[in-house]
Protein backbone atom coordinates (compact mmCIF):
# COMPACT_ATOMS: atom_id res chain seq x y z
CA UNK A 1 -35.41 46.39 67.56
CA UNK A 2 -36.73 44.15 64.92
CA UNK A 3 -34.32 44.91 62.71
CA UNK A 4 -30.97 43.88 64.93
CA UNK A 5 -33.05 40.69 65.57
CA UNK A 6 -33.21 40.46 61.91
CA UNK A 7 -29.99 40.74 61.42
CA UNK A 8 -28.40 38.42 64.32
CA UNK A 9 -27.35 35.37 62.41
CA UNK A 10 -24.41 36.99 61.47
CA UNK A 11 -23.95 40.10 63.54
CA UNK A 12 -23.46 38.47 66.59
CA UNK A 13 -20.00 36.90 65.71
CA UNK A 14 -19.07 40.50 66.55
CA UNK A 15 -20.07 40.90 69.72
CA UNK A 16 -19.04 44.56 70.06
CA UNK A 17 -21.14 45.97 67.95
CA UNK A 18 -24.26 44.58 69.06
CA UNK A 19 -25.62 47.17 71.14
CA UNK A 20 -25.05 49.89 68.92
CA UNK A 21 -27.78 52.07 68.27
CA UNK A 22 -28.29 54.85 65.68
CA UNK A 23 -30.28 55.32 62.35
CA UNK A 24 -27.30 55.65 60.43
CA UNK A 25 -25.77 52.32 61.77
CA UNK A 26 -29.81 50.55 61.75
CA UNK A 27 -29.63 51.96 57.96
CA UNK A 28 -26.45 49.65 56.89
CA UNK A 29 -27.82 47.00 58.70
CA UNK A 30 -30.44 46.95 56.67
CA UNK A 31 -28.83 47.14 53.53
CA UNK A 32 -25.72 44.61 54.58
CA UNK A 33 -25.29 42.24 52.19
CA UNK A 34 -24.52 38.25 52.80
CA UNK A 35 -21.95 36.59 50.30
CA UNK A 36 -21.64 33.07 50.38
CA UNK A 37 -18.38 31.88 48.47
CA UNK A 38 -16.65 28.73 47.70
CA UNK A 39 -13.16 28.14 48.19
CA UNK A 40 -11.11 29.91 45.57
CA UNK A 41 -13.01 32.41 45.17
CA UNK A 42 -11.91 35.90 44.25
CA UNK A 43 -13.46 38.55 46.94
CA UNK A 44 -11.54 41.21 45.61
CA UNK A 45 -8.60 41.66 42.81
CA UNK A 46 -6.10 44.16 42.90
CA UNK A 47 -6.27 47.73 41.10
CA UNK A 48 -10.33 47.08 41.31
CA UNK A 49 -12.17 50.29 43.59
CA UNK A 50 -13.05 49.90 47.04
CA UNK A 51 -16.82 50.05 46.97
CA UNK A 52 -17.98 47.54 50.28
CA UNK A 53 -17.36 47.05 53.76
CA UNK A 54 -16.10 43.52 54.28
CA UNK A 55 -16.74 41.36 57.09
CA UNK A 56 -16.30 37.56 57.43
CA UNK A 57 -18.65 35.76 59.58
CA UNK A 58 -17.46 31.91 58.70
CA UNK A 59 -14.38 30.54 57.01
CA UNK A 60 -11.04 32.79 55.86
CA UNK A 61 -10.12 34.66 53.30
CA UNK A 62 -6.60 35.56 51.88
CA UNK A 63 -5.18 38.66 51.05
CA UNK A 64 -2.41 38.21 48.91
CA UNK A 65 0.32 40.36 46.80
CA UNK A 66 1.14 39.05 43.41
CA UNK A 67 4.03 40.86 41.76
CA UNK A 68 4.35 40.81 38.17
CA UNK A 69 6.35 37.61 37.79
CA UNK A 70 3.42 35.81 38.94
CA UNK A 71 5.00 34.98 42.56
CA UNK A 72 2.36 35.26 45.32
CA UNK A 73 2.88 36.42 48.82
CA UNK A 74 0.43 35.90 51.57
CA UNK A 75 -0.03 39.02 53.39
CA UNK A 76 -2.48 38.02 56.33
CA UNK A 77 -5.85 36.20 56.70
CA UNK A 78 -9.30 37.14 57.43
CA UNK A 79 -11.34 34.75 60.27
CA UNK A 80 -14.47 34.69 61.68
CA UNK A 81 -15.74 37.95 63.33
CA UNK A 82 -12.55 39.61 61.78
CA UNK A 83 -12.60 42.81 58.97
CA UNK A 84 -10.59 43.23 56.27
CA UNK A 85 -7.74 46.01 57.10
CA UNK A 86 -6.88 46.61 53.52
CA UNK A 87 -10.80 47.18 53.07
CA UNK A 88 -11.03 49.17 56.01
CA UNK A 89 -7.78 51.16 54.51
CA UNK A 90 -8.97 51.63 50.78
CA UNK A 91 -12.21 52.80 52.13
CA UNK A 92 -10.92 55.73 54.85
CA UNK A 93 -8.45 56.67 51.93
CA UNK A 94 -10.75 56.40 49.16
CA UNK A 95 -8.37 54.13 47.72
CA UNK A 96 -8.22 51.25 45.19
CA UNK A 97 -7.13 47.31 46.56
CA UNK A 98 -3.02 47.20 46.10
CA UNK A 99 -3.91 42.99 46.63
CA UNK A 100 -5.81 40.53 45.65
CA UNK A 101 -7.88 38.47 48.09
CA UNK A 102 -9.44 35.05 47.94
CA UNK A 103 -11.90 32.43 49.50
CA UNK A 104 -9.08 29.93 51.27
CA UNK A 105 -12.06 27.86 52.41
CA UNK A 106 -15.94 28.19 52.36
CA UNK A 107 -16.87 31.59 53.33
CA UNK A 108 -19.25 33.72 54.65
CA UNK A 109 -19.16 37.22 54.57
CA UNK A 110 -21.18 40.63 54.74
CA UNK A 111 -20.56 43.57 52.53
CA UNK A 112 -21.62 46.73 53.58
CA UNK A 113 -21.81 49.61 50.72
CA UNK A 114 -19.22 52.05 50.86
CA UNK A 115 -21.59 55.24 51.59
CA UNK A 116 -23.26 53.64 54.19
CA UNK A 117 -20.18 52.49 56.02
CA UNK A 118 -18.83 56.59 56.11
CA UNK A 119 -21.91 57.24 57.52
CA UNK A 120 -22.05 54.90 60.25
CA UNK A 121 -18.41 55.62 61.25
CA UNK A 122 -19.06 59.07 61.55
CA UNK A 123 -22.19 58.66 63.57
CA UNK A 124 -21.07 55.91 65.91
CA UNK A 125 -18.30 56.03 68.25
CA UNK A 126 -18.03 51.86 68.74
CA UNK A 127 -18.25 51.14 65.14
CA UNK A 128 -15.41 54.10 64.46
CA UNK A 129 -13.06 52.37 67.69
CA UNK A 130 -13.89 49.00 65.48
CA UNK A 131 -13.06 49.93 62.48
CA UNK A 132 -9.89 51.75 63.25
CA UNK A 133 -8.78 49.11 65.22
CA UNK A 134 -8.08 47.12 61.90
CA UNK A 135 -6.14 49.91 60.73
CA UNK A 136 -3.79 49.26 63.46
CA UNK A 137 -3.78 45.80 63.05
CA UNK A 138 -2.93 45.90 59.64
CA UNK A 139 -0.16 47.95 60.24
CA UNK A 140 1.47 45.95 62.96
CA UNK A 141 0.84 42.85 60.62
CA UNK A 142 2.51 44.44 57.65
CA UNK A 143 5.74 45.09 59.78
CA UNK A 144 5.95 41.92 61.70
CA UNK A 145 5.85 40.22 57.71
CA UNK A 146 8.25 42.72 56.61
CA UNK A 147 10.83 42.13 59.46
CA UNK A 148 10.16 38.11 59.42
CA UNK A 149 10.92 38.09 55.34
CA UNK A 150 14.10 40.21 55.66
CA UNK A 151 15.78 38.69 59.46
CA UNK A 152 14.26 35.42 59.61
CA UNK A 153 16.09 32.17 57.73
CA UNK A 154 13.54 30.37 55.52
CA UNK A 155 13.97 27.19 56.92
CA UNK A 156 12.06 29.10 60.58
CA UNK A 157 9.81 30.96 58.65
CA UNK A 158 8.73 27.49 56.97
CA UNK A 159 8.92 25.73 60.14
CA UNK A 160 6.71 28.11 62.00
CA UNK A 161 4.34 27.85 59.09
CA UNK A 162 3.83 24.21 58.86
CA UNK A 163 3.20 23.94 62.92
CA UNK A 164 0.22 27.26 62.35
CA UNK A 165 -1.22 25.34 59.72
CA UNK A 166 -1.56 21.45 60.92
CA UNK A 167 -4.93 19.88 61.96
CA UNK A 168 -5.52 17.91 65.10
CA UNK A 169 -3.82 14.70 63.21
CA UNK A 170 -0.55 16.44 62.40
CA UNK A 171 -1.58 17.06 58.44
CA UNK A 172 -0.78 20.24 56.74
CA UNK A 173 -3.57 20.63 53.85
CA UNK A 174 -1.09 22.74 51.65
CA UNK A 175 1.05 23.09 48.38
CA UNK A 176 4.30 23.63 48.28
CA UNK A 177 3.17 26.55 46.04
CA UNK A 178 1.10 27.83 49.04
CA UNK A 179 3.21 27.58 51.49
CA UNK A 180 5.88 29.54 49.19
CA UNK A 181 3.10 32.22 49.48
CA UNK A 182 2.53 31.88 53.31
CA UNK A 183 6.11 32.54 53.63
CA UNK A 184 7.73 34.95 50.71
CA UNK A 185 10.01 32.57 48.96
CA UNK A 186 9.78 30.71 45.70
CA UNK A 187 7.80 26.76 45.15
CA UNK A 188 11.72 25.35 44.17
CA UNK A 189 13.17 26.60 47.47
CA UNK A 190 10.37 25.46 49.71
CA UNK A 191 9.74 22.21 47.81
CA UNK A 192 14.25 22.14 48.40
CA UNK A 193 13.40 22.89 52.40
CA UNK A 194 11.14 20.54 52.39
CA UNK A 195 12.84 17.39 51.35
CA UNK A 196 15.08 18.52 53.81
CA UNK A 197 12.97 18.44 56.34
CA UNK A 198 12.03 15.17 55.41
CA UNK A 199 15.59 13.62 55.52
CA UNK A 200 15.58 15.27 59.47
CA UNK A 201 12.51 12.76 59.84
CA UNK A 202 10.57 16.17 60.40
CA UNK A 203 7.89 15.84 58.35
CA UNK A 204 6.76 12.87 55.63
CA UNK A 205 5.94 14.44 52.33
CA UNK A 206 2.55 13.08 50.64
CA UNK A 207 0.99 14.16 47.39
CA UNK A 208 -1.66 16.65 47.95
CA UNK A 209 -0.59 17.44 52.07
CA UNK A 210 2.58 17.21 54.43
CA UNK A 211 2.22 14.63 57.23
CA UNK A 212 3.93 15.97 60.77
CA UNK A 213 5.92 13.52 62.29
CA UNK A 214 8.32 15.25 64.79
CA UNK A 215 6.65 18.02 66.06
CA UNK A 216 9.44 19.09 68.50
CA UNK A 217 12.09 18.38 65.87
CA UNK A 218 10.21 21.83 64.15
CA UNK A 219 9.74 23.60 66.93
CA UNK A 220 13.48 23.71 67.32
CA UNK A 221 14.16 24.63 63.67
CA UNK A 222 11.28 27.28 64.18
CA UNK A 223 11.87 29.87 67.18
CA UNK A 224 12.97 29.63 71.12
CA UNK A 225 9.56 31.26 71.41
CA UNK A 226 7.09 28.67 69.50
């Protein structure tokens, strides 16, 4: 018992695994790991082996494609009480990361070693319906991306983007090189959408961020559904 209290500063932002009891899931408890990282960051790079568990308690990370022209394309994020599904992946399959993934803000995480985590899926039916659930996740995520980047105009897909990733004022913290990644397309072509938008009286373009000023005026360009 002392040992879940021990350990419920961060296992309680996943509040379905709190009641779990077994030695093999008490035994990666004990030998989970907390990573603090700063934004940036590299958690993991792609081709490296699959050797931890990853779980992020506080911030997001992003897992990313980078092809060999040096283009990046965001793939999905990780938030708080969230596991990696490439992780989870590369770990059932024994597998090595096909992406990179990266600290997007300050994060917290927990790594649990690889031989550890096999054991406690095998012994512990909640932590295997967990697990496998990001499996399924990633899956779905993978083909919703695949079917937005092929049917969906870039001018939506970068319209839907910009309204996900505003703050309470209306500011989108982002580069144009990011948001090329959020959305599969190249810096030139958003940076080209972009001034578009801008001449719509959409959005007001600042260095360093992208100020919101018609909300509704993106919401139309987006989807019916946003």
């Amino acid at each position: 018992m002392s040992l879940k209290v021990a350990q419920s500063n961060w296992l309680q932002h996943f509040p379905n695994l709190v009641t779990i009891e077994s030695p093999e899931w008490d035994n990666m408890l004990a030998h989970a790991r907390v990573l603090d990282l700063v934004p940036g960051a590299v958690v993991f790079r792609q081709g490296e082996a699959c050797m931890h568990y990853l779980m992020v308690v506080e911030g997001l990370v992003r897992v990313q494609k980078v092809t060999e022209d040096g283009r990046e394309m965001t793939l999905y994020r990780v938030g708080p009480g969230s596991a990696c599904e490439l992780t989870t992946s590369c770990l059932l399959a024994n597998d090595r990361y096909h992406a990179e993934a990266v600290a997007e803000t300050a994060v917290r995480a927990v790594l649990i070693p690889k031989t550890l985590f096999q054991e406690a899926v095998n012994c512990s039916p909640r932590f295997r319906e967990f697990v496998f659930g990001y499996v399924e996740k990633g899956f779905t995520e993978l083909l919703t991306l695949l079917e937005e980047t092929a049917y969906v105009p870039l001018d939506r897909r970068l319209a839907k983007s910009l309204l996900s990733l505003r703050d309470e004022h209306g500011v989108v913290h982002s580069t144009h090189h990011d948001l090329a990644a959020n959305i599969g397309s190249a810096r030139e072509v958003v940076s080209r959408q972009l001034k578009n938008f801008e001449q719509r009286g959409w959005v007001r373009l600042h260095r360093g961020y992208i100020e919101i000023v018609d909300a509704k005026g993106l919401k139309a360009a987006g989807c019916a559904d946003m």
